[in-house]
PDB file of N, CA and C in Angstrom:
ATOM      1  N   UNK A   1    -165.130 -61.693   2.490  1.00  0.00           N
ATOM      2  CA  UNK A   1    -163.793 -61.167   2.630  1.00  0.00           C
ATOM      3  C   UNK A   1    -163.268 -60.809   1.245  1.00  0.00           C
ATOM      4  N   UNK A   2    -162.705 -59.543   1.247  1.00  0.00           N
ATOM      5  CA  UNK A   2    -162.088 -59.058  -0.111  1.00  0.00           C
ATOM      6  C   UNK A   2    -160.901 -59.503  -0.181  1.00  0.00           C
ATOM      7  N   UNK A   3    -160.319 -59.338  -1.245  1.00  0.00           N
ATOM      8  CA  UNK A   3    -158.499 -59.456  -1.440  1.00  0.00           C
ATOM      9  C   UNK A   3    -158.162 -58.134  -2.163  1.00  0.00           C
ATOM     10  N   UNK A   4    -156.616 -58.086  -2.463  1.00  0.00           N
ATOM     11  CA  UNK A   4    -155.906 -57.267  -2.979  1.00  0.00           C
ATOM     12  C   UNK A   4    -155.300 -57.863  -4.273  1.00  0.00           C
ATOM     13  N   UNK A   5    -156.085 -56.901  -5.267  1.00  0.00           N
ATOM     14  CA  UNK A   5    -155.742 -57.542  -6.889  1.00  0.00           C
ATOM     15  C   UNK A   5    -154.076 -57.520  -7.124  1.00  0.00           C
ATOM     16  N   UNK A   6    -153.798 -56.862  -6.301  1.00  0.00           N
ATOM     17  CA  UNK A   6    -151.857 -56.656  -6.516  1.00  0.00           C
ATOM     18  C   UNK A   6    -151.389 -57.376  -5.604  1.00  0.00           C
ATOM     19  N   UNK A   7    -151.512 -57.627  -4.541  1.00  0.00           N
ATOM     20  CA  UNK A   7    -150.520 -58.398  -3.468  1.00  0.00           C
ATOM     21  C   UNK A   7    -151.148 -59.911  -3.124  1.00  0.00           C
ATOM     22  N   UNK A   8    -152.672 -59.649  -2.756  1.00  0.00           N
ATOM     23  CA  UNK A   8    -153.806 -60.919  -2.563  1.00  0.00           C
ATOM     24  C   UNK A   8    -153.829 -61.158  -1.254  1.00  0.00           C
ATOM     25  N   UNK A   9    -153.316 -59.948  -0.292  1.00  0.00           N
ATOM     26  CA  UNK A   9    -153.614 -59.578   1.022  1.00  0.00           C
ATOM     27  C   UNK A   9    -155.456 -58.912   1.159  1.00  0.00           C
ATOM     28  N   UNK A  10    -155.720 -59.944   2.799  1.00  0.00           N
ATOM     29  CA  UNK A  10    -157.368 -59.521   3.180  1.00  0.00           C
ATOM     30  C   UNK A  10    -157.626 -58.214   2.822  1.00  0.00           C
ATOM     31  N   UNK A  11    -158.337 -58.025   2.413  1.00  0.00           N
ATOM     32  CA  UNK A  11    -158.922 -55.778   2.567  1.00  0.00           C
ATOM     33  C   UNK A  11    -159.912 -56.019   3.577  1.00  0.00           C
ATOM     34  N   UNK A  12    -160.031 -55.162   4.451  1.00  0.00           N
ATOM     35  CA  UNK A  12    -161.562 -54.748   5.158  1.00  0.00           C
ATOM     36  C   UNK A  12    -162.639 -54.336   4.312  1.00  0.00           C
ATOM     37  N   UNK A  13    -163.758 -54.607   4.514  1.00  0.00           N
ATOM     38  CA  UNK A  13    -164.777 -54.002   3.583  1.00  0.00           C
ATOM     39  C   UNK A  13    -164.509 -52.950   4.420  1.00  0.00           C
ATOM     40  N   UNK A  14    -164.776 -52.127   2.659  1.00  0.00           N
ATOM     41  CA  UNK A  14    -165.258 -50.198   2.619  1.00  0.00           C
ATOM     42  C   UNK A  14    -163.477 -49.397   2.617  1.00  0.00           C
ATOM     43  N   UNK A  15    -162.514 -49.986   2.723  1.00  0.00           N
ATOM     44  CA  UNK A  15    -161.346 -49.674   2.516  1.00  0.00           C
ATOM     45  C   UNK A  15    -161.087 -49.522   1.265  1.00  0.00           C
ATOM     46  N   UNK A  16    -160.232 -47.945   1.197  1.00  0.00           N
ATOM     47  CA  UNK A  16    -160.143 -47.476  -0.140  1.00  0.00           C
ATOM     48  C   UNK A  16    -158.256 -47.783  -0.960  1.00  0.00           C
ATOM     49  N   UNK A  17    -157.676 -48.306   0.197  1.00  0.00           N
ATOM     50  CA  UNK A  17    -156.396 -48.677  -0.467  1.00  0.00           C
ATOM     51  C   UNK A  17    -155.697 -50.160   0.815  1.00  0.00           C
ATOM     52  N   UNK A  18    -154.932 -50.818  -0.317  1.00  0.00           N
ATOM     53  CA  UNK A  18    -154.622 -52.463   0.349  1.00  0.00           C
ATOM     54  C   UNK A  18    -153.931 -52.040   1.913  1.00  0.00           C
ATOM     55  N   UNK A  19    -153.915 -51.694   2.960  1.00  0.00           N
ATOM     56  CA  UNK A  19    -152.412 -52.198   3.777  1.00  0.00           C
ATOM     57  C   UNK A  19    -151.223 -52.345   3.942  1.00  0.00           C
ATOM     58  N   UNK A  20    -151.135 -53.431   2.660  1.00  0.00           N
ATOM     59  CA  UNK A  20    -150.011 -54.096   2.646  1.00  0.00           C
ATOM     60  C   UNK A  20    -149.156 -53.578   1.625  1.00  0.00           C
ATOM     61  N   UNK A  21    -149.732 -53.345   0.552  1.00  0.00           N
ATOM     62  CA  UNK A  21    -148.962 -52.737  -1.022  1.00  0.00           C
ATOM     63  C   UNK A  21    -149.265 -51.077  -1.259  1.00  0.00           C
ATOM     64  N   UNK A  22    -150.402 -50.623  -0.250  1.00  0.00           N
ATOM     65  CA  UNK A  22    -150.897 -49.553  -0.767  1.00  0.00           C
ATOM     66  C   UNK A  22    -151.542 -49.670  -1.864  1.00  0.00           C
ATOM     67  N   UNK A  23    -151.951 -50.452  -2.638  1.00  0.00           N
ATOM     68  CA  UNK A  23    -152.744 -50.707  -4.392  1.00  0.00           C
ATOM     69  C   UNK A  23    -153.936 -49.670  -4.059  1.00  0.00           C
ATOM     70  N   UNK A  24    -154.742 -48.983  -4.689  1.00  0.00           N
ATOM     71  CA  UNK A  24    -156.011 -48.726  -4.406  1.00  0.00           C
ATOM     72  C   UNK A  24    -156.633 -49.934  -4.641  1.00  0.00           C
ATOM     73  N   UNK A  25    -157.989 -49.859  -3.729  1.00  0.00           N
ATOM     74  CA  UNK A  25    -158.760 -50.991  -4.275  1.00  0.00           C
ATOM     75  C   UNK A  25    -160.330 -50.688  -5.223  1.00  0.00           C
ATOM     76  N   UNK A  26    -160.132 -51.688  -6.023  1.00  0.00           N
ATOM     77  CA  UNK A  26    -161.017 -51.362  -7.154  1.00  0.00           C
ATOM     78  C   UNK A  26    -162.643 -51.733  -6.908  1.00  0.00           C
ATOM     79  N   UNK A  27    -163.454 -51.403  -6.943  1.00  0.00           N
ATOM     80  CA  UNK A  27    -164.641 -51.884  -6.121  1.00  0.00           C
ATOM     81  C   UNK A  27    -165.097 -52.690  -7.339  1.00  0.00           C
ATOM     82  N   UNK A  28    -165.603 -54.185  -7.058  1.00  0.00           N
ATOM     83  CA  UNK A  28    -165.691 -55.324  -7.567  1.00  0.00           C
ATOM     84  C   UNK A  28    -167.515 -55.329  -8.200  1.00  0.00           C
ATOM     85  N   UNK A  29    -167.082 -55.555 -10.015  1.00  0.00           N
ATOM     86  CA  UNK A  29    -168.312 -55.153 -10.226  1.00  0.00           C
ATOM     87  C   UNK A  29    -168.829 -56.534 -10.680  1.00  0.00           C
ATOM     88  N   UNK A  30    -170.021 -56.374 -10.654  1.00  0.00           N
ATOM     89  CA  UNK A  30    -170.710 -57.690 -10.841  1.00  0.00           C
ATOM     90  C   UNK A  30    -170.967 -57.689 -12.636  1.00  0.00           C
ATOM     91  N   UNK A  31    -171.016 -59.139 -13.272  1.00  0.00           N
ATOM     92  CA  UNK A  31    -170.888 -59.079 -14.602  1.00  0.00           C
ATOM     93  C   UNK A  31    -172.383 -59.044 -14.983  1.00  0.00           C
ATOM     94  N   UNK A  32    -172.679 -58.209 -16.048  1.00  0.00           N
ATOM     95  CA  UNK A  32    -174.147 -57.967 -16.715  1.00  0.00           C
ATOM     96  C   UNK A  32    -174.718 -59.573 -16.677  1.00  0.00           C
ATOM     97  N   UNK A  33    -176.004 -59.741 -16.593  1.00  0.00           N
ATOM     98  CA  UNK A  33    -176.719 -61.360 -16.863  1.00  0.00           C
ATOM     99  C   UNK A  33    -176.253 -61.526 -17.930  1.00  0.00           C
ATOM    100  N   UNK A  34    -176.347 -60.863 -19.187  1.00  0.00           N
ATOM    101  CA  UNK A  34    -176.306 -61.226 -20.186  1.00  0.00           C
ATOM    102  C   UNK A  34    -174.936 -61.766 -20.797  1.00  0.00           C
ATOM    103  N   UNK A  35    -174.129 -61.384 -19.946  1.00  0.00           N
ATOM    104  CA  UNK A  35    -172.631 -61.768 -20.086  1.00  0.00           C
ATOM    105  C   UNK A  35    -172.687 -63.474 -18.995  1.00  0.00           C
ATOM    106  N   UNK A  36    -173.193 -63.578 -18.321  1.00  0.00           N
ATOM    107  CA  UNK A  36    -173.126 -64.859 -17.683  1.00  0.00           C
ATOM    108  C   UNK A  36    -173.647 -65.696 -18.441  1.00  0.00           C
ATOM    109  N   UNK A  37    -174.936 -65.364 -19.263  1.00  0.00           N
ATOM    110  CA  UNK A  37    -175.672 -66.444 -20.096  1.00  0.00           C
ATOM    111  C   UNK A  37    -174.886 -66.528 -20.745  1.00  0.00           C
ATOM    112  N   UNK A  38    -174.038 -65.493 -21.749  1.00  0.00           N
ATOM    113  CA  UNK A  38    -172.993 -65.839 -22.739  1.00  0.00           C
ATOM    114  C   UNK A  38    -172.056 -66.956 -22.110  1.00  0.00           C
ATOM    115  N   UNK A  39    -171.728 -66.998 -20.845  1.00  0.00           N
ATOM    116  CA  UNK A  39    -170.507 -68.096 -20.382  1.00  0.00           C
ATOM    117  C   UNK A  39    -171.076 -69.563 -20.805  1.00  0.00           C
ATOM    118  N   UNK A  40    -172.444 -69.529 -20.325  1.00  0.00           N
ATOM    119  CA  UNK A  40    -173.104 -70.440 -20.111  1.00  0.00           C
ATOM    120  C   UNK A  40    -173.108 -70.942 -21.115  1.00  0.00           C
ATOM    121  N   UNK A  41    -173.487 -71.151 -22.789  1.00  0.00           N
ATOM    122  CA  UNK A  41    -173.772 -71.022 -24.046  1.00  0.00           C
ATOM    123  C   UNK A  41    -172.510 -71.121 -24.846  1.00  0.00           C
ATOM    124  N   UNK A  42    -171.467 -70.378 -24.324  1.00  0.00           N
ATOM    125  CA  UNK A  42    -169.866 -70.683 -25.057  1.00  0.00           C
ATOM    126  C   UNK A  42    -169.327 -72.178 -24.097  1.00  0.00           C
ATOM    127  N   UNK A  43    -169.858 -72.714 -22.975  1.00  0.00           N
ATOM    128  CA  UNK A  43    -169.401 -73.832 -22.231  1.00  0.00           C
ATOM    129  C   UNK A  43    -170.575 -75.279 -23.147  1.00  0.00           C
ATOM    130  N   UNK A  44    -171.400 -74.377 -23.723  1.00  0.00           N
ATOM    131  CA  UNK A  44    -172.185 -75.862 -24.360  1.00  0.00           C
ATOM    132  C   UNK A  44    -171.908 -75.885 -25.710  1.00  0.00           C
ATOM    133  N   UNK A  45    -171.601 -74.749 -25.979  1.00  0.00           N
ATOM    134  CA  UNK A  45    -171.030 -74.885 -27.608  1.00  0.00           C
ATOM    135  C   UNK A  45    -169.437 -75.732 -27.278  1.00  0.00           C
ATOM    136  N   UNK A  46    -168.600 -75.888 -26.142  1.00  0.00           N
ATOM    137  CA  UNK A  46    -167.635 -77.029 -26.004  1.00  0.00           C
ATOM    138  C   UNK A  46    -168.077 -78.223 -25.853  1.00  0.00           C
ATOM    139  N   UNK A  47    -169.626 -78.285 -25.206  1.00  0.00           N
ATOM    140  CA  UNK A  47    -169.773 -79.474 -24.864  1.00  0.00           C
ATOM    141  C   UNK A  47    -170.327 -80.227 -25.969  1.00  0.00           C
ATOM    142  N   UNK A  48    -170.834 -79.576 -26.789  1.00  0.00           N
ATOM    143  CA  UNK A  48    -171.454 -79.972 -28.197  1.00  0.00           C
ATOM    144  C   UNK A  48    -170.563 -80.076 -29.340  1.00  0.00           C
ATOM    145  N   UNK A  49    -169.364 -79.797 -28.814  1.00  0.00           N
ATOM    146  CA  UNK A  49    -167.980 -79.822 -30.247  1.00  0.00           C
ATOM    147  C   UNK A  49    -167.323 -81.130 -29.497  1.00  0.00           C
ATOM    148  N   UNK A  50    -167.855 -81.436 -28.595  1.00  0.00           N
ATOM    149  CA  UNK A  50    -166.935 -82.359 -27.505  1.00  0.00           C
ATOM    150  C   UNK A  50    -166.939 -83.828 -28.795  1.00  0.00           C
ATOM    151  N   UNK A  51    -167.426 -84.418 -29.343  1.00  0.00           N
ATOM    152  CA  UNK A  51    -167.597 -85.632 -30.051  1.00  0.00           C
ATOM    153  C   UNK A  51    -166.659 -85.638 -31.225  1.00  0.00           C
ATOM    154  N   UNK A  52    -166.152 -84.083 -31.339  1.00  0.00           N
ATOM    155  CA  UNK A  52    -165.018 -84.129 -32.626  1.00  0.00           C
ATOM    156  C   UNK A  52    -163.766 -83.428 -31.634  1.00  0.00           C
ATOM    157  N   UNK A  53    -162.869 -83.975 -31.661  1.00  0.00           N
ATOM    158  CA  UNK A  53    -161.749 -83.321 -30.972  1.00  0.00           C
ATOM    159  C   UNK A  53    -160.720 -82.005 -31.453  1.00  0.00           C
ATOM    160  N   UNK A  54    -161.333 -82.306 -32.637  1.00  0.00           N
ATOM    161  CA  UNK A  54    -160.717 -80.756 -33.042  1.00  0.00           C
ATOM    162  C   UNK A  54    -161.011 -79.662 -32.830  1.00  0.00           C
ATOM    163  N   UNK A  55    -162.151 -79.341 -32.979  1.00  0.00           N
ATOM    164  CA  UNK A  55    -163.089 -78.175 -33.084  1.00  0.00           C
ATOM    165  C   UNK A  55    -162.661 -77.509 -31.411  1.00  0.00           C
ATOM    166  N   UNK A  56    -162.779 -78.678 -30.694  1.00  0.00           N
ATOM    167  CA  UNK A  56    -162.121 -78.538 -28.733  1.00  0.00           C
ATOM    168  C   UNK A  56    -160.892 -77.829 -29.092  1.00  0.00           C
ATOM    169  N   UNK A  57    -159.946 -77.708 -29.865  1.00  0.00           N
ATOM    170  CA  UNK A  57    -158.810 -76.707 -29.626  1.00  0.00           C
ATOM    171  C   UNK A  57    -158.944 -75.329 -30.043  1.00  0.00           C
ATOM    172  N   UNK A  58    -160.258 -75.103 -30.423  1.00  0.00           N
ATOM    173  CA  UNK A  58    -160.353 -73.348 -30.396  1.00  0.00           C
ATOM    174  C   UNK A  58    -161.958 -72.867 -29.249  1.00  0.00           C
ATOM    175  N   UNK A  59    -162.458 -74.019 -29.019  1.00  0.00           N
ATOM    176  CA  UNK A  59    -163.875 -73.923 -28.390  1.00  0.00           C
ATOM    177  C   UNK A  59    -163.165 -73.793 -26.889  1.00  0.00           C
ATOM    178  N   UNK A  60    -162.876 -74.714 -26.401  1.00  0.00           N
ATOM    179  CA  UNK A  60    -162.027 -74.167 -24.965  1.00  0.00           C
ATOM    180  C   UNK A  60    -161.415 -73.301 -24.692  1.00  0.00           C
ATOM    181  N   UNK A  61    -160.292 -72.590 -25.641  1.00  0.00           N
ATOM    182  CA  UNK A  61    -159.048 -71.640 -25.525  1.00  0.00           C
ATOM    183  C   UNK A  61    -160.241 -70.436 -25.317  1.00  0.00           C
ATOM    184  N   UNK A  62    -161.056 -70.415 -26.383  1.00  0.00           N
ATOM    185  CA  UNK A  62    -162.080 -68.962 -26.779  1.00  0.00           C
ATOM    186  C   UNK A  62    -162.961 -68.955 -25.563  1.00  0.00           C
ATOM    187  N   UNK A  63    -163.217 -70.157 -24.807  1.00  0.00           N
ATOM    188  CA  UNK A  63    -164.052 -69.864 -23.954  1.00  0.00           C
ATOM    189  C   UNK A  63    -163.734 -69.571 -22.581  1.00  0.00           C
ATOM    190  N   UNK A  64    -161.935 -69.980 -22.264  1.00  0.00           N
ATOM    191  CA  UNK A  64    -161.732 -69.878 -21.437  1.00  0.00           C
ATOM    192  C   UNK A  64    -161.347 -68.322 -21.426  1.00  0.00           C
ATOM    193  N   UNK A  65    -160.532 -67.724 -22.662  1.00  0.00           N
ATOM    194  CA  UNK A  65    -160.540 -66.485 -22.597  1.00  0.00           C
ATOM    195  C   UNK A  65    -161.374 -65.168 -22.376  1.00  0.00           C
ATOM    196  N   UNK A  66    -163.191 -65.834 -22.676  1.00  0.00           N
ATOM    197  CA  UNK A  66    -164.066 -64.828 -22.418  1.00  0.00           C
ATOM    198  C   UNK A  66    -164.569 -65.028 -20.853  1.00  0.00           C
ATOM    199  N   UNK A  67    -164.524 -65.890 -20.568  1.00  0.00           N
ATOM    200  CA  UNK A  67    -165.134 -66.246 -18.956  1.00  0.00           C
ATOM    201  C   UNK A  67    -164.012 -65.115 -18.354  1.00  0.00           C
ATOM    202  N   UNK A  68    -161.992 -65.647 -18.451  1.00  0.00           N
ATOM    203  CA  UNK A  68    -161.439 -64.777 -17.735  1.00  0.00           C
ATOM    204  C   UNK A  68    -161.684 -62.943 -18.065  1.00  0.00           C
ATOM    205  N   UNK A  69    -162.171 -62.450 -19.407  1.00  0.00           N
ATOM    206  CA  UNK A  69    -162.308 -61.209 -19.565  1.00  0.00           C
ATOM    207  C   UNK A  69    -163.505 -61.003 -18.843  1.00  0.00           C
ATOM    208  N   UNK A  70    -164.744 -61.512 -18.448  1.00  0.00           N
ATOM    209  CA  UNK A  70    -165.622 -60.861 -18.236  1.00  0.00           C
ATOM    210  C   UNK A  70    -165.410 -60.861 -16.252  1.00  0.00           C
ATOM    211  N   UNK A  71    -164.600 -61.954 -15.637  1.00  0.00           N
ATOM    212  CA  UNK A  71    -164.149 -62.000 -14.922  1.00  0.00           C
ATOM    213  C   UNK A  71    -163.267 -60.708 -14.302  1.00  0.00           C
ATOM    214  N   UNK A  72    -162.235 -60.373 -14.975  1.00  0.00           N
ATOM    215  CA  UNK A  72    -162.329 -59.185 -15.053  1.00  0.00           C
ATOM    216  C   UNK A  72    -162.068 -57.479 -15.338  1.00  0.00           C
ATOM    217  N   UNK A  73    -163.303 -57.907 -16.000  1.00  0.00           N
ATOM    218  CA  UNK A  73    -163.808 -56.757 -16.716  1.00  0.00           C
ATOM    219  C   UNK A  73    -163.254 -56.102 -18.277  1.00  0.00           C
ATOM    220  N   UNK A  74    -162.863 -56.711 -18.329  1.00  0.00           N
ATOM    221  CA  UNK A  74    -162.227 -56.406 -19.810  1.00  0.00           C
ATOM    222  C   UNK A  74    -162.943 -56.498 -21.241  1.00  0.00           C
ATOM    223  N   UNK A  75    -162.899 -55.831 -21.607  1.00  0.00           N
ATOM    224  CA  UNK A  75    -163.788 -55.644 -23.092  1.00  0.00           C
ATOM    225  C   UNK A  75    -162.914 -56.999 -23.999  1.00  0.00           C
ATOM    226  N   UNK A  76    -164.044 -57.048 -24.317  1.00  0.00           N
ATOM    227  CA  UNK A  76    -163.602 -58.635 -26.152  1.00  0.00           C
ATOM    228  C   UNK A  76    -163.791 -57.534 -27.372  1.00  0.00           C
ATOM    229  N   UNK A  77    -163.305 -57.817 -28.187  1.00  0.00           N
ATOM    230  CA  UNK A  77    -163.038 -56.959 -29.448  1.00  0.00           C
ATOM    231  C   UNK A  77    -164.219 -58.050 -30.071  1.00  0.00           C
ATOM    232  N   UNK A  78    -164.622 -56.987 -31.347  1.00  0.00           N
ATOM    233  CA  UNK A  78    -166.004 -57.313 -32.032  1.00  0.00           C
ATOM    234  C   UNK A  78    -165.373 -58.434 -32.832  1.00  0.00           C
ATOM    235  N   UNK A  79    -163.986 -58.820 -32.771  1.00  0.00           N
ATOM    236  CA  UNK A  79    -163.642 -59.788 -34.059  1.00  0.00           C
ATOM    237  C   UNK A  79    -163.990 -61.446 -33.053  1.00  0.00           C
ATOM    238  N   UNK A  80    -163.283 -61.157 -31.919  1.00  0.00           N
ATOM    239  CA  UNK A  80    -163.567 -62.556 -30.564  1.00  0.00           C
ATOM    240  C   UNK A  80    -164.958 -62.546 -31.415  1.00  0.00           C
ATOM    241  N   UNK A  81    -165.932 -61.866 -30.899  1.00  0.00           N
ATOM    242  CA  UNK A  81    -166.997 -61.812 -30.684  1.00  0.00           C
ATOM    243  C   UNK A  81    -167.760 -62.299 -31.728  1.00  0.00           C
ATOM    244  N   UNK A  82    -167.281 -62.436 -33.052  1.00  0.00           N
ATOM    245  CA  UNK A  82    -168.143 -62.573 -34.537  1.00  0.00           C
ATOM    246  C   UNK A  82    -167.580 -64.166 -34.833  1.00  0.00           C
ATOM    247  N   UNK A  83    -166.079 -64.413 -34.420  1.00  0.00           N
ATOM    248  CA  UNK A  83    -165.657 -65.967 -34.187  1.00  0.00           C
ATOM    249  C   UNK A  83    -166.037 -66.463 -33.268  1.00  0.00           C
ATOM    250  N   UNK A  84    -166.331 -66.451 -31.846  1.00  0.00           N
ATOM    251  CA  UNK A  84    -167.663 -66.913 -31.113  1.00  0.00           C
ATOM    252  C   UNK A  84    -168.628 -67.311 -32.063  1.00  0.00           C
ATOM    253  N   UNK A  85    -169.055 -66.303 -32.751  1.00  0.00           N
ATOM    254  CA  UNK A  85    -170.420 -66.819 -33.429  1.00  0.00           C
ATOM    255  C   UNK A  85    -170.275 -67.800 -33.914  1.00  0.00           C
ATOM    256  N   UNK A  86    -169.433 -67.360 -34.892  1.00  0.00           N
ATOM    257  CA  UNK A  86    -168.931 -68.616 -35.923  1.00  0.00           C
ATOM    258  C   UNK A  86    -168.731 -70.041 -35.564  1.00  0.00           C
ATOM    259  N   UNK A  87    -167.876 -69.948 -34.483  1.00  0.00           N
ATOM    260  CA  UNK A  87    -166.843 -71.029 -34.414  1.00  0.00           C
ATOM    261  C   UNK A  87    -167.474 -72.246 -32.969  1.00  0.00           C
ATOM    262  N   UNK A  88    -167.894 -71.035 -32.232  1.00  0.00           N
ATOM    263  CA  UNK A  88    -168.376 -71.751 -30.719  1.00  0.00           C
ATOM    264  C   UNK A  88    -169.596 -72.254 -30.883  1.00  0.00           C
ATOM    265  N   UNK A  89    -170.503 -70.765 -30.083  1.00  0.00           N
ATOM    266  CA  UNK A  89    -172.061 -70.969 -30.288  1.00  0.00           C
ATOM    267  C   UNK A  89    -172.306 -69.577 -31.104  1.00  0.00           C
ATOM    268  N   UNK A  90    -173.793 -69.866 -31.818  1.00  0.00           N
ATOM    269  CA  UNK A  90    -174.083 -68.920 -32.752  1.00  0.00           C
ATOM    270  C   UNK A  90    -174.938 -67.851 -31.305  1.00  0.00           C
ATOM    271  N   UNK A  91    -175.402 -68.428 -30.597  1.00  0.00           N
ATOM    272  CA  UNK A  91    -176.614 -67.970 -29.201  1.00  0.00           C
ATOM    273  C   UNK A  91    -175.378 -66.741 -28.817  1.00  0.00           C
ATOM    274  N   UNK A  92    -174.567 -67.515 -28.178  1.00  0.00           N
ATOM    275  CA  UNK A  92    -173.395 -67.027 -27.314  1.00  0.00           C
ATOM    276  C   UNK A  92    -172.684 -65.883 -28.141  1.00  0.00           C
ATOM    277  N   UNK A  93    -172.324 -65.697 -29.610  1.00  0.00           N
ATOM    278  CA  UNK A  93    -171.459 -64.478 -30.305  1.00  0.00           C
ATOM    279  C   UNK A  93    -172.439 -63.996 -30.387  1.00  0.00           C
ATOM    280  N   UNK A  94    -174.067 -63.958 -30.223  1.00  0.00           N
ATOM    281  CA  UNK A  94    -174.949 -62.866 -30.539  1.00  0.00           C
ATOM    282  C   UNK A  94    -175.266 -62.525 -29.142  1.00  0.00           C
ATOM    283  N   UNK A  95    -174.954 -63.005 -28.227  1.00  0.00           N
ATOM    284  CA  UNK A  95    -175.244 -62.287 -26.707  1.00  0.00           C
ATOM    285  C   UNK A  95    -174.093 -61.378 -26.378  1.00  0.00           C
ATOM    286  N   UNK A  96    -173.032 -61.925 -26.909  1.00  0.00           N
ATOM    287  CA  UNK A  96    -171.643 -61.288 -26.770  1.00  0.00           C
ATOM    288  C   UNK A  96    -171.739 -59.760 -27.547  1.00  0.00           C
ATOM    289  N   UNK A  97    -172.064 -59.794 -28.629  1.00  0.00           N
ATOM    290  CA  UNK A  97    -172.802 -58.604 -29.858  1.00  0.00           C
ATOM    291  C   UNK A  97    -173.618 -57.517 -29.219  1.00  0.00           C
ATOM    292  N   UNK A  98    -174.073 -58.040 -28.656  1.00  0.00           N
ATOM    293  CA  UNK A  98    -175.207 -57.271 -28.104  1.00  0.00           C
ATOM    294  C   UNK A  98    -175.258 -56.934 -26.184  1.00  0.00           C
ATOM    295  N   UNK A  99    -173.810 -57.422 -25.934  1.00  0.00           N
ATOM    296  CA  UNK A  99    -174.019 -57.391 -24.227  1.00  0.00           C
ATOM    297  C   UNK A  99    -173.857 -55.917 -23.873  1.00  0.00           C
ATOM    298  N   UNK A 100    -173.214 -55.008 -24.642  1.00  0.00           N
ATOM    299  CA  UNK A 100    -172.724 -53.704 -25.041  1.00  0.00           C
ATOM    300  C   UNK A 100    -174.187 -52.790 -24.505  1.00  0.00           C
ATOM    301  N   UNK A 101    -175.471 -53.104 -25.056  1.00  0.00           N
ATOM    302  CA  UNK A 101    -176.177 -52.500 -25.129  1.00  0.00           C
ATOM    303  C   UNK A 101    -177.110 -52.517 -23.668  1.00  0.00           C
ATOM    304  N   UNK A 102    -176.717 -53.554 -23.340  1.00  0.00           N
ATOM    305  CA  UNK A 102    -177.692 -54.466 -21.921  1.00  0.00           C
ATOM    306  C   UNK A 102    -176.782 -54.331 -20.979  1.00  0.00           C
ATOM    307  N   UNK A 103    -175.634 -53.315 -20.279  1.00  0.00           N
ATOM    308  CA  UNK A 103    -174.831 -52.990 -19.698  1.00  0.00           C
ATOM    309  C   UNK A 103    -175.831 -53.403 -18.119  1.00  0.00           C
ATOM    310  N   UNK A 104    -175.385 -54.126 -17.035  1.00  0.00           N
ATOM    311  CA  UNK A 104    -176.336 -53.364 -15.905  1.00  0.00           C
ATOM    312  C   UNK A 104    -176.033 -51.905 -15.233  1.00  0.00           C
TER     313      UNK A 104
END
């Protein structure tokens, strides 16, 4: 069952606008692998900062912000992406770097 990104009323599959709000509906794209492994990899670079509690106030915020962009669909600017490296996981800002190229 679909929803409506504007109201969060049912859609029928294959319907091109909501019912209820009229919204068009946006056909729901699935996120590249390489962007899921990145989730995966920015959630262990928290779990691996987990023993110092500081480092947890930019490792969570950054990670929760890329899960919701790739969620959806929104581009991360190359600067997220190079502090990932830095700051989170080094794996994860170089999958992020490079997810551009590995589009599905």
């Amino acid at each position: 069952m679909k929803y409506c990104t504007k109201c969060g009323s049912a859609i029928e599959d294959g319907a091109k606008y909501c019912v209820n709000c009229g919204a068009p509906c946006a056909p729901v794209k699935k996120p590249a692998t390489i962007k899921v492994i990145a989730e995966v990899f920015m959630i262990l670079g928290c779990i691996s900062s987990g023993w110092a509690l500081i480092p947890l106030c930019w490792t969570v915020p950054m990670t929760v912000k890329y899960m919701r962009s790739v969620k959806e669909g929104a581009d991360v600017s190359t600067g997220f992406k190079v502090c990932s490296l830095i700051f989170v996981n080094l794996i994860a800002g170089v999958l992020m770097l490079v997810s551009n190229d590995f589009e599905d």
